[in-house]
PDB file of N, CA and C in Angstrom:
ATOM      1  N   UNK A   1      72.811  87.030 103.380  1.00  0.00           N
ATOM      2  CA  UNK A   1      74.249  86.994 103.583  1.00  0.00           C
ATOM      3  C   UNK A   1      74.725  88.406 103.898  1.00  0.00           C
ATOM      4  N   UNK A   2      75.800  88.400 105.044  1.00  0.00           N
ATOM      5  CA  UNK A   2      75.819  89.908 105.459  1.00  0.00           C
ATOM      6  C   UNK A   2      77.625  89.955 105.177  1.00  0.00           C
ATOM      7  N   UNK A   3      77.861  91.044 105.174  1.00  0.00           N
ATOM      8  CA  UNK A   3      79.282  91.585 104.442  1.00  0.00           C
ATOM      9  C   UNK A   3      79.812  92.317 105.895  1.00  0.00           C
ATOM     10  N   UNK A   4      81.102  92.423 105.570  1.00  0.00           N
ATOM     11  CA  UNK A   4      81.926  92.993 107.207  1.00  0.00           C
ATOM     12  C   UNK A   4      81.634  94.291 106.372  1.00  0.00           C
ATOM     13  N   UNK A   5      82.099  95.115 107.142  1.00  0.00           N
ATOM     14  CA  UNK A   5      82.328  96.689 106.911  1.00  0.00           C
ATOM     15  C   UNK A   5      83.706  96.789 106.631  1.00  0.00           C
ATOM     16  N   UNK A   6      84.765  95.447 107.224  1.00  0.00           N
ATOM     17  CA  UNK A   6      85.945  95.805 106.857  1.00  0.00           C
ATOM     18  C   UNK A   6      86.374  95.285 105.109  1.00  0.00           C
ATOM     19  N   UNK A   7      85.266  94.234 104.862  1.00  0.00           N
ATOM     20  CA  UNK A   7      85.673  93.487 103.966  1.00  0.00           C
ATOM     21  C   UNK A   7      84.980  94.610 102.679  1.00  0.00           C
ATOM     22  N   UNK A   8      84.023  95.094 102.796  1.00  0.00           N
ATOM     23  CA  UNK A   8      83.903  96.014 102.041  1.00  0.00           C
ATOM     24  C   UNK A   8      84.489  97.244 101.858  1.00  0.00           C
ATOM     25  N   UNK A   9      84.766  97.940 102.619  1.00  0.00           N
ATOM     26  CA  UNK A   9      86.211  98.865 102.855  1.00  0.00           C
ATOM     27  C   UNK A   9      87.317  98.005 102.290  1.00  0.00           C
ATOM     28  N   UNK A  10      88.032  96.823 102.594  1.00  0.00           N
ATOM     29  CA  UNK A  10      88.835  96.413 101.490  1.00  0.00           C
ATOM     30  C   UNK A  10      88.601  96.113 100.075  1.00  0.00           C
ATOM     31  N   UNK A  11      87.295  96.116  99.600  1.00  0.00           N
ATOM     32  CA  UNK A  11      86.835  95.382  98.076  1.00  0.00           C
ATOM     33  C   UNK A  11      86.963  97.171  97.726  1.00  0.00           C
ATOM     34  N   UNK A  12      86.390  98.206  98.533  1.00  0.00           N
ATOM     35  CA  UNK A  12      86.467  99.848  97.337  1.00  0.00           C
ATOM     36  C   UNK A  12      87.952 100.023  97.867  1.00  0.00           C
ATOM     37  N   UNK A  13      88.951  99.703  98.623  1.00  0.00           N
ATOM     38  CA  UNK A  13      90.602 100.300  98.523  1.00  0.00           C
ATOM     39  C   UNK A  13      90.472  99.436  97.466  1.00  0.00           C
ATOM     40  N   UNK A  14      90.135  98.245  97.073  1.00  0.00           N
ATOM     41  CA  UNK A  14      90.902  97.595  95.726  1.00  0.00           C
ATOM     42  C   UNK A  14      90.666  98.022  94.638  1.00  0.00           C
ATOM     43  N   UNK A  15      89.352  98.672  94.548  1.00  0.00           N
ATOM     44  CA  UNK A  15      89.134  98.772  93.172  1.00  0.00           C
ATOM     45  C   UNK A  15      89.421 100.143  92.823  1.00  0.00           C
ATOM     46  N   UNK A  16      89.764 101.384  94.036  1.00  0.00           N
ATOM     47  CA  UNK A  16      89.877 102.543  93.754  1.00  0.00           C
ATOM     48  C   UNK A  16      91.231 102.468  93.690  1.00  0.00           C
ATOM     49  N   UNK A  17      92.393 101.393  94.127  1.00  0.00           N
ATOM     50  CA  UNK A  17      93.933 101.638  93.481  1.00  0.00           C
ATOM     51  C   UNK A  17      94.164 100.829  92.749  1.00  0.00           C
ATOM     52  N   UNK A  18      93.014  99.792  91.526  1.00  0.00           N
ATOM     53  CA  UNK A  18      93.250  99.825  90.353  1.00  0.00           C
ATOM     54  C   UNK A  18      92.849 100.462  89.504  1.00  0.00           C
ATOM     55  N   UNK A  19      91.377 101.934  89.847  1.00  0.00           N
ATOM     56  CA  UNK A  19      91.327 102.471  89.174  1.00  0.00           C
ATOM     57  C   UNK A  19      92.753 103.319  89.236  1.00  0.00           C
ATOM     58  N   UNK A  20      93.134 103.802  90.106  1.00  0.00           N
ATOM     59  CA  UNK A  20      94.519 104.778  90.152  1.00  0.00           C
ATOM     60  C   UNK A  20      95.558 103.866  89.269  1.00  0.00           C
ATOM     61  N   UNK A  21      96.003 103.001  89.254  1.00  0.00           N
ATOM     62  CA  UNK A  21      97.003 102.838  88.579  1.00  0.00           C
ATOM     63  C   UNK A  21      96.452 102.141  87.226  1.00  0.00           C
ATOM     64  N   UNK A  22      95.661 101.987  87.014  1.00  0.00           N
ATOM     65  CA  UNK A  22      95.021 102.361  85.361  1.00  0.00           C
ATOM     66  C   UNK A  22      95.115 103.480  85.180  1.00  0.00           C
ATOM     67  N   UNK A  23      95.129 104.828  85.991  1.00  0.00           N
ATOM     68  CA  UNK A  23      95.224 106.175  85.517  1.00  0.00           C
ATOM     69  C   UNK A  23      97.035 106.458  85.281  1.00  0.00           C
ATOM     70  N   UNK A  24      97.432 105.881  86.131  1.00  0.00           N
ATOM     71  CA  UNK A  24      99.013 105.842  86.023  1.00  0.00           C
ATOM     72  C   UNK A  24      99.400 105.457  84.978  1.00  0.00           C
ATOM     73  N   UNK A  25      98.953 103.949  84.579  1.00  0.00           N
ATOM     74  CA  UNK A  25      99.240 103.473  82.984  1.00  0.00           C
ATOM     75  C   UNK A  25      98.727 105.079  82.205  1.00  0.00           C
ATOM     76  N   UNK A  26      97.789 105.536  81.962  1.00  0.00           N
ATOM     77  CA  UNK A  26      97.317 106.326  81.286  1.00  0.00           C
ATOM     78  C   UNK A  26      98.550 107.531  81.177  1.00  0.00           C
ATOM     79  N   UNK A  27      98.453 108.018  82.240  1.00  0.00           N
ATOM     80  CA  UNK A  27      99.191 109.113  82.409  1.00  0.00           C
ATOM     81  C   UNK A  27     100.922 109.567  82.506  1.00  0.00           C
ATOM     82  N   UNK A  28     101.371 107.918  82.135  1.00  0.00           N
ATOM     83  CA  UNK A  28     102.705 107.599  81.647  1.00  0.00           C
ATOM     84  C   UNK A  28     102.880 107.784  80.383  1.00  0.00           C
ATOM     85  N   UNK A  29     101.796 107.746  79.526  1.00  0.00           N
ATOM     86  CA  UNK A  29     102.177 108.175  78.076  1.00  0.00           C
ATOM     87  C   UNK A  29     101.817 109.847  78.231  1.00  0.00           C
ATOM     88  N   UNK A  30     101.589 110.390  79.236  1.00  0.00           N
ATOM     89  CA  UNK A  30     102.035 111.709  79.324  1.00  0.00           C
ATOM     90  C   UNK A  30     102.978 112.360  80.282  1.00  0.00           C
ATOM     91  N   UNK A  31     104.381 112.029  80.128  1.00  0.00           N
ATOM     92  CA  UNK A  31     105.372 112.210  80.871  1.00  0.00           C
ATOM     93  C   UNK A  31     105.150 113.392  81.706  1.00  0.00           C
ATOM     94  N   UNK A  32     104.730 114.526  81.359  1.00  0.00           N
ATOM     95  CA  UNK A  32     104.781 115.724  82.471  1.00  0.00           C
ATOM     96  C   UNK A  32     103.616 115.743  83.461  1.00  0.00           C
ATOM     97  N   UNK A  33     102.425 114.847  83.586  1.00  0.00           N
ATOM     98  CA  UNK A  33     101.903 114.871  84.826  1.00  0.00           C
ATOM     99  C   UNK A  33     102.625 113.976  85.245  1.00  0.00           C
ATOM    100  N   UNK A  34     103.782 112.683  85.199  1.00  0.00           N
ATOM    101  CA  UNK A  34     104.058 111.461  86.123  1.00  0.00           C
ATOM    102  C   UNK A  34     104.735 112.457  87.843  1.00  0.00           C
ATOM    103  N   UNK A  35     105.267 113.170  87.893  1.00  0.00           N
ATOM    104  CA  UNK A  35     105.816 113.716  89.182  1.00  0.00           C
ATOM    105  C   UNK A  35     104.772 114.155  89.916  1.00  0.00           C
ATOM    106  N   UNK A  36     103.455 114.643  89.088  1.00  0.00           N
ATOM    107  CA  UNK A  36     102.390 115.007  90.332  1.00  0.00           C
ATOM    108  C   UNK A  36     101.430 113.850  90.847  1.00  0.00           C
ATOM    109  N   UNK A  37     101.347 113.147  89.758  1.00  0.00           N
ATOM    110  CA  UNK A  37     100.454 111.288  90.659  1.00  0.00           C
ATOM    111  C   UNK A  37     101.476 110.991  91.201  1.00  0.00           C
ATOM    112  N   UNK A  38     102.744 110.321  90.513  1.00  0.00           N
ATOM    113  CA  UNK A  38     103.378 109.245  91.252  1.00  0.00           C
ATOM    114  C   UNK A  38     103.404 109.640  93.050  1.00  0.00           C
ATOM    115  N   UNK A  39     104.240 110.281  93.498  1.00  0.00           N
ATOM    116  CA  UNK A  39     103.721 110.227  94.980  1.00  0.00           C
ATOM    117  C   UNK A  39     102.279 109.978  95.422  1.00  0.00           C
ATOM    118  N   UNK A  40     101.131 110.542  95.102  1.00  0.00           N
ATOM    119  CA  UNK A  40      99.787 109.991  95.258  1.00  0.00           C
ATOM    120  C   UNK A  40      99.597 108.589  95.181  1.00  0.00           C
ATOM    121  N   UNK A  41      99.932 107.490  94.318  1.00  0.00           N
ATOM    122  CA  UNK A  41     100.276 106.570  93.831  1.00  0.00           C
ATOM    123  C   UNK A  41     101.358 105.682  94.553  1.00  0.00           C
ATOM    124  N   UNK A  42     101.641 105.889  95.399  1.00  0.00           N
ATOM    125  CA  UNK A  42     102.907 105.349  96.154  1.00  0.00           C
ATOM    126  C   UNK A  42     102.256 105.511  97.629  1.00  0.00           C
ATOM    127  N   UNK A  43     101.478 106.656  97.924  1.00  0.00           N
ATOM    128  CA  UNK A  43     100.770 106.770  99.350  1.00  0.00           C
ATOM    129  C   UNK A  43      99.645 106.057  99.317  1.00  0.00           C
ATOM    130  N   UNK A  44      99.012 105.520  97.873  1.00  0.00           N
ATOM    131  CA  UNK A  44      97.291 104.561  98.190  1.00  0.00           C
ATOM    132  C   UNK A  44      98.091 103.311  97.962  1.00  0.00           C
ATOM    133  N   UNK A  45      99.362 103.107  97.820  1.00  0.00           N
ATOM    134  CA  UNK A  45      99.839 101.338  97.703  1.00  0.00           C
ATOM    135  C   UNK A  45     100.344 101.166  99.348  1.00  0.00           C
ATOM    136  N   UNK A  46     100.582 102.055  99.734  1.00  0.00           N
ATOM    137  CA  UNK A  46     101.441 101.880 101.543  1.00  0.00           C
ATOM    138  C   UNK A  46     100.180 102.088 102.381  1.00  0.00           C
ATOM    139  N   UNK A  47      99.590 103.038 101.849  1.00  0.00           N
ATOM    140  CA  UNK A  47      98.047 102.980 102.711  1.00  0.00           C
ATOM    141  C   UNK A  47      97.341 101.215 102.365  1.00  0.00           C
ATOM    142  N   UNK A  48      97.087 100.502 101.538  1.00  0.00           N
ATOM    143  CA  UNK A  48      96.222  99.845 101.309  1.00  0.00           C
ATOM    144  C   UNK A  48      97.229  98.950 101.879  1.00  0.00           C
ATOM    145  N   UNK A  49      98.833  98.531 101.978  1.00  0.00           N
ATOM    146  CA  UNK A  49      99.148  97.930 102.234  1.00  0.00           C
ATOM    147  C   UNK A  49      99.038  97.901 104.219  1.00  0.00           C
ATOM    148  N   UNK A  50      98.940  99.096 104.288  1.00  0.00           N
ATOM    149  CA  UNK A  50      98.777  99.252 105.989  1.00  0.00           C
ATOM    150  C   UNK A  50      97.050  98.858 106.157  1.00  0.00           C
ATOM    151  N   UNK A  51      96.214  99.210 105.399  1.00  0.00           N
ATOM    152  CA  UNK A  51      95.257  98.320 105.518  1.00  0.00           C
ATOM    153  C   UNK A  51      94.600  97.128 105.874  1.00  0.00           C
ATOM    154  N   UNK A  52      95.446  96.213 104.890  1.00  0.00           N
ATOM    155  CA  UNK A  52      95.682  95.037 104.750  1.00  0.00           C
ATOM    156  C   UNK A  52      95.883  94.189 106.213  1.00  0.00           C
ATOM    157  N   UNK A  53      97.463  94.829 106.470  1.00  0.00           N
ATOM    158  CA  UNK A  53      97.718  94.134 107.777  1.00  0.00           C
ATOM    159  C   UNK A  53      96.414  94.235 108.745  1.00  0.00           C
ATOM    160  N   UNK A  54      96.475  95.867 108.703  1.00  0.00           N
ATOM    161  CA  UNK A  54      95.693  95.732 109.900  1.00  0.00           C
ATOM    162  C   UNK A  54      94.504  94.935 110.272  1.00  0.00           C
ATOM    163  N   UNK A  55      93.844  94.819 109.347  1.00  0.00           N
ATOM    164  CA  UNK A  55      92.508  94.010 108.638  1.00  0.00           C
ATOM    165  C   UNK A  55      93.199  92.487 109.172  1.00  0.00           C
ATOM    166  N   UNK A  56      93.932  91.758 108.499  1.00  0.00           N
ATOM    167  CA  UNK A  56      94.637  90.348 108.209  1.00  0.00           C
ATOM    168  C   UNK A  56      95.223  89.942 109.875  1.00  0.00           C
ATOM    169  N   UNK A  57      95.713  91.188 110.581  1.00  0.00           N
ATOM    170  CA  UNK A  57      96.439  90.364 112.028  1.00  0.00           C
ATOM    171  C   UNK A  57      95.675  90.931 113.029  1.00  0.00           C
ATOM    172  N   UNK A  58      94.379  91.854 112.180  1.00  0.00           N
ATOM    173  CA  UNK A  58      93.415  92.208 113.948  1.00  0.00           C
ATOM    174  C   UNK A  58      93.187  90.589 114.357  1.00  0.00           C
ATOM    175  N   UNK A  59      92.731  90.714 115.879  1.00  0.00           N
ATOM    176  CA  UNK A  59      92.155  89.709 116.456  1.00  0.00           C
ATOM    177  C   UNK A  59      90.935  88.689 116.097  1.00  0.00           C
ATOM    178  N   UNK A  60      91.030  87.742 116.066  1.00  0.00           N
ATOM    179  CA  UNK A  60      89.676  87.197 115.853  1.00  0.00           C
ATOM    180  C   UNK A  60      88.328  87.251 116.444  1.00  0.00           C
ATOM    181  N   UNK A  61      87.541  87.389 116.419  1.00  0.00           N
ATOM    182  CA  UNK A  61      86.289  87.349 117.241  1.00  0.00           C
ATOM    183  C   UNK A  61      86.064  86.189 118.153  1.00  0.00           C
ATOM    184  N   UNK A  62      85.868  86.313 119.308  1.00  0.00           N
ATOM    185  CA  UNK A  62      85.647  85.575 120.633  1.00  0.00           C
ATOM    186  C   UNK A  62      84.210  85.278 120.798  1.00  0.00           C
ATOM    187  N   UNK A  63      83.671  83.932 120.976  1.00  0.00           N
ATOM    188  CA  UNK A  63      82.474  83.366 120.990  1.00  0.00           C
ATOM    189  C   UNK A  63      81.947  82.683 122.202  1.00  0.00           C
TER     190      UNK A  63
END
């Protein structure tokens, strides 16, 4: 069984922005780093979300 390159590129964006926002949970009970993730944290949710599309409305493969 063979795996896309895109579908695996989407399975590590998933699991590397729930490791990030498990670090966010974390790092909310320390109020003075939240201003230096949160933007980081806001650019891997719009990135993964631009991902997504692009992945979801590329073209289909022609046979």
């Amino acid at each position: 069984m063979q795996i896309s390159m895109f579908k695996a590129m989407g399975i590590g964006y998933m699991l590397a922005l729930a490791l990030l926002l498990w670090e966010i949970g974390d790092i909310s009970l320390h109020k003075a780093a939240m201003p230096f993730v949160l933007p980081f944290t806001l650019a891997a949710l719009v990135g993964f979300l631009a991902y997504f599309l692009f992945v979801y409305f590329a073209p289909k493969e022609e046979k």
